[in-house]
C-alpha atoms as a PDB file:
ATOM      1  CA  UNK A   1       0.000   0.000   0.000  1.00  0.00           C
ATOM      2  CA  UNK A   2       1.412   3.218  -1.058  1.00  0.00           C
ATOM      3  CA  UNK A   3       2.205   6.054   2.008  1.00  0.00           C
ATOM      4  CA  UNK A   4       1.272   9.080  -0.206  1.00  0.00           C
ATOM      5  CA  UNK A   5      -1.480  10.693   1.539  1.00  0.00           C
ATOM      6  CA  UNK A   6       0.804  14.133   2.106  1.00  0.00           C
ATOM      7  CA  UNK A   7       0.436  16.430  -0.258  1.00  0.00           C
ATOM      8  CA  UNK A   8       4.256  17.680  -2.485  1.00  0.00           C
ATOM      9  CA  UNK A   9       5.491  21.284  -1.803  1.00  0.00           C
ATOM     10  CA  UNK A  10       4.799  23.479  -4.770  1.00  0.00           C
ATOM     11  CA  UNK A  11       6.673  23.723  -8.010  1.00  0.00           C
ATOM     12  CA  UNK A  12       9.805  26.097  -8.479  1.00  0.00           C
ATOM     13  CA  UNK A  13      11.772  25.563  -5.053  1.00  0.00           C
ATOM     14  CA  UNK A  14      15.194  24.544  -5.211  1.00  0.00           C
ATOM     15  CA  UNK A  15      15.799  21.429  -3.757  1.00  0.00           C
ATOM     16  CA  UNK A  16      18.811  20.533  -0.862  1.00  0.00           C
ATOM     17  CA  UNK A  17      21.092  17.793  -2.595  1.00  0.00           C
ATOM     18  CA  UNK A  18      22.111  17.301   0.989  1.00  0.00           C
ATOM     19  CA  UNK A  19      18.693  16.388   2.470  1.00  0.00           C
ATOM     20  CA  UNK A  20      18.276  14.656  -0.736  1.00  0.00           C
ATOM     21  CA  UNK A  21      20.837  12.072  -0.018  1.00  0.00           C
ATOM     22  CA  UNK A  22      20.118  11.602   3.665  1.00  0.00           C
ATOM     23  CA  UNK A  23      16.263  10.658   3.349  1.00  0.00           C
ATOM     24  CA  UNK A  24      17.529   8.013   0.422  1.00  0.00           C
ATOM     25  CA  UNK A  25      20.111   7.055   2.975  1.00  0.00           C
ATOM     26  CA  UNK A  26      17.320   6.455   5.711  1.00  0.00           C
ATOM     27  CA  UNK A  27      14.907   4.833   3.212  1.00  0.00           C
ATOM     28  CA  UNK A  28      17.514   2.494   2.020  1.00  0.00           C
ATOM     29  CA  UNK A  29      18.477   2.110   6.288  1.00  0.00           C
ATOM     30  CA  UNK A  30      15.177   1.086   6.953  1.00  0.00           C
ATOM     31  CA  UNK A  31      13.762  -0.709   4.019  1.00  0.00           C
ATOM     32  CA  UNK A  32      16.776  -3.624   4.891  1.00  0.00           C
ATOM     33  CA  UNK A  33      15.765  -3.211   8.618  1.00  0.00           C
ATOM     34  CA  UNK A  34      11.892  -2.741   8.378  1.00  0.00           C
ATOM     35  CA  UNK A  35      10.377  -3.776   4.720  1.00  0.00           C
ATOM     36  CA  UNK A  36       8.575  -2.028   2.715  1.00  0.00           C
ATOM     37  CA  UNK A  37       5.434  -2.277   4.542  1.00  0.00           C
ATOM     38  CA  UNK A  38       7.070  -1.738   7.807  1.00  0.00           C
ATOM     39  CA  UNK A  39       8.958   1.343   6.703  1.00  0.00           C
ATOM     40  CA  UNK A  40       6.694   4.533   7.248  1.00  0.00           C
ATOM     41  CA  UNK A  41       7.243   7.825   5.727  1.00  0.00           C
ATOM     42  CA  UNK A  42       7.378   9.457   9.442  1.00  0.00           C
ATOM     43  CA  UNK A  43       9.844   6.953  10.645  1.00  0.00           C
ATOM     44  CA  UNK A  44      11.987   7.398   6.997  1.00  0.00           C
ATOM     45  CA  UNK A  45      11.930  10.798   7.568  1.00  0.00           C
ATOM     46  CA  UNK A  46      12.719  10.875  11.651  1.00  0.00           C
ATOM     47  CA  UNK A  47      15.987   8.666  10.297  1.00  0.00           C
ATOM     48  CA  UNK A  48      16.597  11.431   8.110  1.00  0.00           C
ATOM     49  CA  UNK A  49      16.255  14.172  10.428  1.00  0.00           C
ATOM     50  CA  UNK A  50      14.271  15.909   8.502  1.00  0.00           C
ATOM     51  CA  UNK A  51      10.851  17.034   8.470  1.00  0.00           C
ATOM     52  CA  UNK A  52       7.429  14.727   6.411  1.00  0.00           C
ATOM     53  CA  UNK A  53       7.098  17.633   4.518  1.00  0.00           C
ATOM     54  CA  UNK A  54      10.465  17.854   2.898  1.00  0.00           C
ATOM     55  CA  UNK A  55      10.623  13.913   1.703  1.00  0.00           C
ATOM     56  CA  UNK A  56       7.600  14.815   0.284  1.00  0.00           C
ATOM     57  CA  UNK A  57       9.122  17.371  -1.582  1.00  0.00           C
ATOM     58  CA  UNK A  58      11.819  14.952  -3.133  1.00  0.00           C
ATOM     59  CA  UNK A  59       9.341  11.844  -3.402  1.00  0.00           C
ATOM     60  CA  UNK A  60       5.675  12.009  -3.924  1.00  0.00           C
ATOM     61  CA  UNK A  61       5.299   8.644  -2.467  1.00  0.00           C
ATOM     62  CA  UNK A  62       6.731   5.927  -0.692  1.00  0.00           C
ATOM     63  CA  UNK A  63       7.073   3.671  -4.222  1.00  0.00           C
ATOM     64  CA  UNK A  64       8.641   6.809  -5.488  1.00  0.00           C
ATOM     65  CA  UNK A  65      11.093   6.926  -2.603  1.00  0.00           C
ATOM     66  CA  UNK A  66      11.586   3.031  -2.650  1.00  0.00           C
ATOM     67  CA  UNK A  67      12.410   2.968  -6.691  1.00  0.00           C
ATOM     68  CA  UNK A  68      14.786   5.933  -6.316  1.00  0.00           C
ATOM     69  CA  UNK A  69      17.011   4.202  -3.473  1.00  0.00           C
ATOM     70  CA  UNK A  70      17.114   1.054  -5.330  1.00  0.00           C
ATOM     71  CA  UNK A  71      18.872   3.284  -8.179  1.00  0.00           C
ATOM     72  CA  UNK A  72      20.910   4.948  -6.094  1.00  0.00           C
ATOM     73  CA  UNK A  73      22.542   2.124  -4.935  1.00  0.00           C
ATOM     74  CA  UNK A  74      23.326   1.066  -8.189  1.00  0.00           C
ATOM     75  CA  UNK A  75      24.420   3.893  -9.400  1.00  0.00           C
ATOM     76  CA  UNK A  76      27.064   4.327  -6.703  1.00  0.00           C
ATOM     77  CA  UNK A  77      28.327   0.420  -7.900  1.00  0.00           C
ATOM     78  CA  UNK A  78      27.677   0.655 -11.539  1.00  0.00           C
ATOM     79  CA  UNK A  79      27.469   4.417 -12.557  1.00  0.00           C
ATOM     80  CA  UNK A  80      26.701   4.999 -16.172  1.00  0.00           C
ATOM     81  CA  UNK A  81      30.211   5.892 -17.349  1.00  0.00           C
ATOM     82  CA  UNK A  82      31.262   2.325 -16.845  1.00  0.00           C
ATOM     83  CA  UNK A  83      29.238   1.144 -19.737  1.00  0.00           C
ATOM     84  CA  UNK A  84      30.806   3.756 -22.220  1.00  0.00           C
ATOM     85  CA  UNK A  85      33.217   1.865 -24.914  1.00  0.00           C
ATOM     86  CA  UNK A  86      36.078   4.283 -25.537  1.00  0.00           C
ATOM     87  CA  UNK A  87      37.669   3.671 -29.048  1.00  0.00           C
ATOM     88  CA  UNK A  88      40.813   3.063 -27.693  1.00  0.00           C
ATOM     89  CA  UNK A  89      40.199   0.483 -25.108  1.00  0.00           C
ATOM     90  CA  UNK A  90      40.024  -2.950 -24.911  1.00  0.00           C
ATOM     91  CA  UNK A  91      36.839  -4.611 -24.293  1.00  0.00           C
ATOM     92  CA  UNK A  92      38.232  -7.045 -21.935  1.00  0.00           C
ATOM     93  CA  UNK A  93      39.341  -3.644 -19.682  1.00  0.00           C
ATOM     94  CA  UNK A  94      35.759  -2.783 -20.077  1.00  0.00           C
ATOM     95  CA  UNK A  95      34.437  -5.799 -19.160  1.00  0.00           C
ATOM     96  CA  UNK A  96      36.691  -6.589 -15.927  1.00  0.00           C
ATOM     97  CA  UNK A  97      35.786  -3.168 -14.613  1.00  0.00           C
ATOM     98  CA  UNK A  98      32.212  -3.857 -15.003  1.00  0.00           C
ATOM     99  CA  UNK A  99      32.674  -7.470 -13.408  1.00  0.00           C
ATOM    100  CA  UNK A 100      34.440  -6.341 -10.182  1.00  0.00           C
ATOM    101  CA  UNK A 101      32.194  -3.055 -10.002  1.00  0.00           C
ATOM    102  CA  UNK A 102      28.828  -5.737 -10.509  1.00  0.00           C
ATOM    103  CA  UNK A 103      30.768  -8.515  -8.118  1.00  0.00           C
ATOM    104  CA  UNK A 104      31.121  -6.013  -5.334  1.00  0.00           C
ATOM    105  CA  UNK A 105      27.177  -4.978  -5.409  1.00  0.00           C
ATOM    106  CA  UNK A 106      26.065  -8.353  -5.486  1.00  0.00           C
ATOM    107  CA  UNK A 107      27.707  -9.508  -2.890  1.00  0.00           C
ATOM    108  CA  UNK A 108      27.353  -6.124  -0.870  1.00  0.00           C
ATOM    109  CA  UNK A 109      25.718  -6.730   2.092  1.00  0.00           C
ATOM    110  CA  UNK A 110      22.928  -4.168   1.367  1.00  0.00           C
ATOM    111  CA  UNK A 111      21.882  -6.270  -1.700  1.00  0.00           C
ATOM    112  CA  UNK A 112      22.069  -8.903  -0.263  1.00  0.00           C
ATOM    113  CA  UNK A 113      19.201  -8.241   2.311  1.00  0.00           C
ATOM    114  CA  UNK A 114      17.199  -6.380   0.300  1.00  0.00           C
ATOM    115  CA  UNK A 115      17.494  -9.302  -2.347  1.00  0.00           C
ATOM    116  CA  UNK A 116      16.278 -11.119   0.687  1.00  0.00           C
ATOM    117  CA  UNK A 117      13.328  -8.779   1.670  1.00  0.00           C
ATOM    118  CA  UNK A 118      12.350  -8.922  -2.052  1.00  0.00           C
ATOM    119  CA  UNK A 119      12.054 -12.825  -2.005  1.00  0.00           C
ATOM    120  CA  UNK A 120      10.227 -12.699   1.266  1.00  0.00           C
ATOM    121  CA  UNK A 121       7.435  -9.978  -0.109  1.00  0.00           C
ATOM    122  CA  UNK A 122       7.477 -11.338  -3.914  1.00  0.00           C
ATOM    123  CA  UNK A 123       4.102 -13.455  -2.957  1.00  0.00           C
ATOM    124  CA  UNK A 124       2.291 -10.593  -1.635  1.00  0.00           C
ATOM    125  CA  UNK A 125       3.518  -7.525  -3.598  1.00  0.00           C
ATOM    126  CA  UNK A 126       4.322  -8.427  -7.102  1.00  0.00           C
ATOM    127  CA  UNK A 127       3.976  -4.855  -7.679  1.00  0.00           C
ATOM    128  CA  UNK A 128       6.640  -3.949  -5.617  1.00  0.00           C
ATOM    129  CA  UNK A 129       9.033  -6.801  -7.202  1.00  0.00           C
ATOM    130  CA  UNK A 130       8.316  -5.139 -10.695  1.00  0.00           C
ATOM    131  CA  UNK A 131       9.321  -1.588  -8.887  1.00  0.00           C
ATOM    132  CA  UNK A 132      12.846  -2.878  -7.536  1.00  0.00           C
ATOM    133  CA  UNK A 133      13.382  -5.003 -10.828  1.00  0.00           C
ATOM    134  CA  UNK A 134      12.485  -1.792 -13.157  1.00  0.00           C
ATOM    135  CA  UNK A 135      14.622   0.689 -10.521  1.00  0.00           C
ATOM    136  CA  UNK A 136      17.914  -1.410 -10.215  1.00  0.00           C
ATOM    137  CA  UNK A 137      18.465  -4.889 -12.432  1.00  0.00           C
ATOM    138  CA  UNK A 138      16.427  -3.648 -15.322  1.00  0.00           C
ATOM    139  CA  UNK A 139      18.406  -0.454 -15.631  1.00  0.00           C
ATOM    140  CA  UNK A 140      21.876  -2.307 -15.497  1.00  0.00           C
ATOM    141  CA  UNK A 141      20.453  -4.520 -17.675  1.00  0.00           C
ATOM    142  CA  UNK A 142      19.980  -1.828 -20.349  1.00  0.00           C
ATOM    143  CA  UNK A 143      23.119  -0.105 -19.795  1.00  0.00           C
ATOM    144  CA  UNK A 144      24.756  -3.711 -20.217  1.00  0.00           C
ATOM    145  CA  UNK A 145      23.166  -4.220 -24.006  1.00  0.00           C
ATOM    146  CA  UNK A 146      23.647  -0.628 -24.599  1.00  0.00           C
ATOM    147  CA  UNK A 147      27.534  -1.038 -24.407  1.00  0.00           C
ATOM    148  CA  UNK A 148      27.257  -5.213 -25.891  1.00  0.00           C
ATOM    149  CA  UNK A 149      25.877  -2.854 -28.545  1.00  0.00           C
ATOM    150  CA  UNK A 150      28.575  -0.694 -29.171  1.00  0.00           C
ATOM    151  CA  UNK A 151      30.898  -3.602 -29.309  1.00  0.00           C
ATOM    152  CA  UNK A 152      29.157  -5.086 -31.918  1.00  0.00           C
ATOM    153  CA  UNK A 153      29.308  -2.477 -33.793  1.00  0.00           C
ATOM    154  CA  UNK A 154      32.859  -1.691 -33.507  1.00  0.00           C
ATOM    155  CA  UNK A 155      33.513  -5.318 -34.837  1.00  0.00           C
ATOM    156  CA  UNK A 156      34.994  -5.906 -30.813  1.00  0.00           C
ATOM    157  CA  UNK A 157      32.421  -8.528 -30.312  1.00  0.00           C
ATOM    158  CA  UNK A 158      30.405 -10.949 -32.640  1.00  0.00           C
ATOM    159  CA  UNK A 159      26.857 -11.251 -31.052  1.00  0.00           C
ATOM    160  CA  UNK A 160      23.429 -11.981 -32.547  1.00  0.00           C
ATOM    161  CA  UNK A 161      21.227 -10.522 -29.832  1.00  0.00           C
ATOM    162  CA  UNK A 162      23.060  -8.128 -26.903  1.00  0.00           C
ATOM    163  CA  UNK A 163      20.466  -8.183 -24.487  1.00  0.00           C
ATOM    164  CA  UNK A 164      21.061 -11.818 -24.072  1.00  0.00           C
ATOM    165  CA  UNK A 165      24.754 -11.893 -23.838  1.00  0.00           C
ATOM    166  CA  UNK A 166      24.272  -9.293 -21.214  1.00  0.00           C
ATOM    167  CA  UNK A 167      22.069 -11.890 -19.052  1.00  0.00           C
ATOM    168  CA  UNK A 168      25.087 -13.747 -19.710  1.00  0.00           C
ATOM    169  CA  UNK A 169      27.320 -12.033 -18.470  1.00  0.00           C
ATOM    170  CA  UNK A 170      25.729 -11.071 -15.267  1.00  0.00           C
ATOM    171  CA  UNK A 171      24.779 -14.687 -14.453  1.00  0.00           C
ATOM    172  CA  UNK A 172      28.233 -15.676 -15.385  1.00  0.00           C
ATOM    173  CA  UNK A 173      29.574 -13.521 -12.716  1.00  0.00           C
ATOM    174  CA  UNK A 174      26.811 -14.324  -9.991  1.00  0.00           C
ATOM    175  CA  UNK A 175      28.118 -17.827 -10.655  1.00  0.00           C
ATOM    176  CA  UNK A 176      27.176 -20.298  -7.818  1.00  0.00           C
ATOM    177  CA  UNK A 177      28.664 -18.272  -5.154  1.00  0.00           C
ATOM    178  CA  UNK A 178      25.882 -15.575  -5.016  1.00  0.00           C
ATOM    179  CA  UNK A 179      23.157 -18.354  -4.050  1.00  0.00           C
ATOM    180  CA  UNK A 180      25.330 -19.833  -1.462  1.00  0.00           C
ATOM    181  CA  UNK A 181      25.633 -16.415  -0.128  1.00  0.00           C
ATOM    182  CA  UNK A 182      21.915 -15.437  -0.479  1.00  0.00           C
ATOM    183  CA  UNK A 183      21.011 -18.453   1.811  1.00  0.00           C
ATOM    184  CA  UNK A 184      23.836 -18.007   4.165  1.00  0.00           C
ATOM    185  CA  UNK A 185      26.175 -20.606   3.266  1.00  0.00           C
ATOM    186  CA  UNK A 186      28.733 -19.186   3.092  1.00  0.00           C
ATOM    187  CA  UNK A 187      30.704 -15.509   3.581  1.00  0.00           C
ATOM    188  CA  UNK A 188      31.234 -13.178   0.384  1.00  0.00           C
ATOM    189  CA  UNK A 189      34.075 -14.266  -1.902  1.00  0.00           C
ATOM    190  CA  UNK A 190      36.145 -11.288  -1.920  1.00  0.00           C
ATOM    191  CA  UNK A 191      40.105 -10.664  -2.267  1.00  0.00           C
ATOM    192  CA  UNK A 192      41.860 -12.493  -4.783  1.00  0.00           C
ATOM    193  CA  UNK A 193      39.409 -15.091  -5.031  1.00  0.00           C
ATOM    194  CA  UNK A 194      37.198 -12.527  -6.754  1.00  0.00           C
ATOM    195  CA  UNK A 195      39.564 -10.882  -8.580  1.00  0.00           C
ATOM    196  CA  UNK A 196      40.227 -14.470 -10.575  1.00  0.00           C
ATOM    197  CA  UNK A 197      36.175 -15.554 -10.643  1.00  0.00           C
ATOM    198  CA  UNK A 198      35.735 -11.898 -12.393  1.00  0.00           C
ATOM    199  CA  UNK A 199      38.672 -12.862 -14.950  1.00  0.00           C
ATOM    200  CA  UNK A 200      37.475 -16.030 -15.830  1.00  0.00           C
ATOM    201  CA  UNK A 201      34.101 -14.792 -16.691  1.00  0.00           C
ATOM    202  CA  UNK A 202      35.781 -12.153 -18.454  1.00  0.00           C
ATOM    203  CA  UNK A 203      37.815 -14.580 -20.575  1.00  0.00           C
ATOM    204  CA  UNK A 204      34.836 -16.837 -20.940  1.00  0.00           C
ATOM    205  CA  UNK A 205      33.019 -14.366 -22.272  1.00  0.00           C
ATOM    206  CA  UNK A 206      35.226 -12.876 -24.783  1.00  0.00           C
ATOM    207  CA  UNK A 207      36.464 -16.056 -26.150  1.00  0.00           C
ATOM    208  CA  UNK A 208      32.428 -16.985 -26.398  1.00  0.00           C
ATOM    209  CA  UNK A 209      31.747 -13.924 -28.704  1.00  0.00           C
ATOM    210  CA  UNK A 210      35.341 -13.252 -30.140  1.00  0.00           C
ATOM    211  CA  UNK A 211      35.035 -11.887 -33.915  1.00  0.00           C
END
């Protein structure tokens, strides 16, 4: 159920970047702590130190609020400029630095909890799994064929359809690992041991689709 009986501020007011970052802060803080349903705009915005009125001048809603920390999180793993495909690098750079950068979210452990609160609440809010999927896997998913694209084109990579080789990828470097760590298994593979899962997939990958 959506929080968004508060009515917005007005149009035309400047925003504070800095209270702007602190109520995504809190939201992500207590949507791993709380849930979704258990995570009220008061208490987001108590967290925040800030007052109802002003995170509902940056969100309209509490799905607003939720989408936008998903993002933010991966943006601050997987920023956009990681999927550019300068002419004079190697694809296999490219790759690796997407790998580690994708590795480390994954097995972060903010993902992993909220990956856990989204398996818990998939059966009763499939509209809030489609709201994290679109807001954070969906994007990097994009951003993935966007640059699988670009390869392509530049004759780096032979592939029939990116968007599939960029489920690849990302499965590839989830590997086995990420499941044993979802249920608790084991700890997150970190170190060198992830430095040489990341360049196998790389190397998998690029010998898989080499021109």
């Amino acid at each position: 159920m959506s929080d968004n009986s508060f009515p917005t501020s007005g149009p035309g007011r400047p925003k504070d970047p800095a209270k702007r970052k602190a109520i995504l802060e809190a939201a992500k803080n207590l949507f791993l702590r709380n849930g979704y349903d258990g995570s009220s705009m008061d208490a987001i915005a108590a967290e925040a130190g800030v007052s109802k009125l002003t995170v509902y001048s940056h969100f309209t809603d509490k799905e607003t609020l939720f989408s936008a920390a998903v993002k933010a999180k991966c943006e601050e793993q997987l920023p956009e400029l990681l999927f550019e495909l300068p002419a004079d690098a190697s694809i296999e750079s490219v790759l690796l630095t997407i790998g580690r950068s994708f590795h480390e979210l994954i097995n972060s452990r903010e993902s992993v909890e909220l990956h856990r609160v989204m398996v818990a609440a998939a059966s009763q809010n499939p509209k809030l799994a489609r709201m994290f999927y679109e807001a954070g896997p969906q994007q990097v998913l994009r951003e993935m064929t966007g640059l699988l694209t670009q390869a392509k084109q530049a004759g780096k990579l032979r592939i029939e359809e990116p968007v599939n080789a960029a489920e690849h990828f990302f499965c590839l470097i989830k590997g086995g690992h990420n499941f044993r760590l979802l249920i608790g298994y084991t700890p997150p593979l970190g170190g060198e041991e992830a430095e040489r899962h990341v360049r196998e997939v790389v190397e998998l990958f690029v010998r898989a689709y080499a021109p």
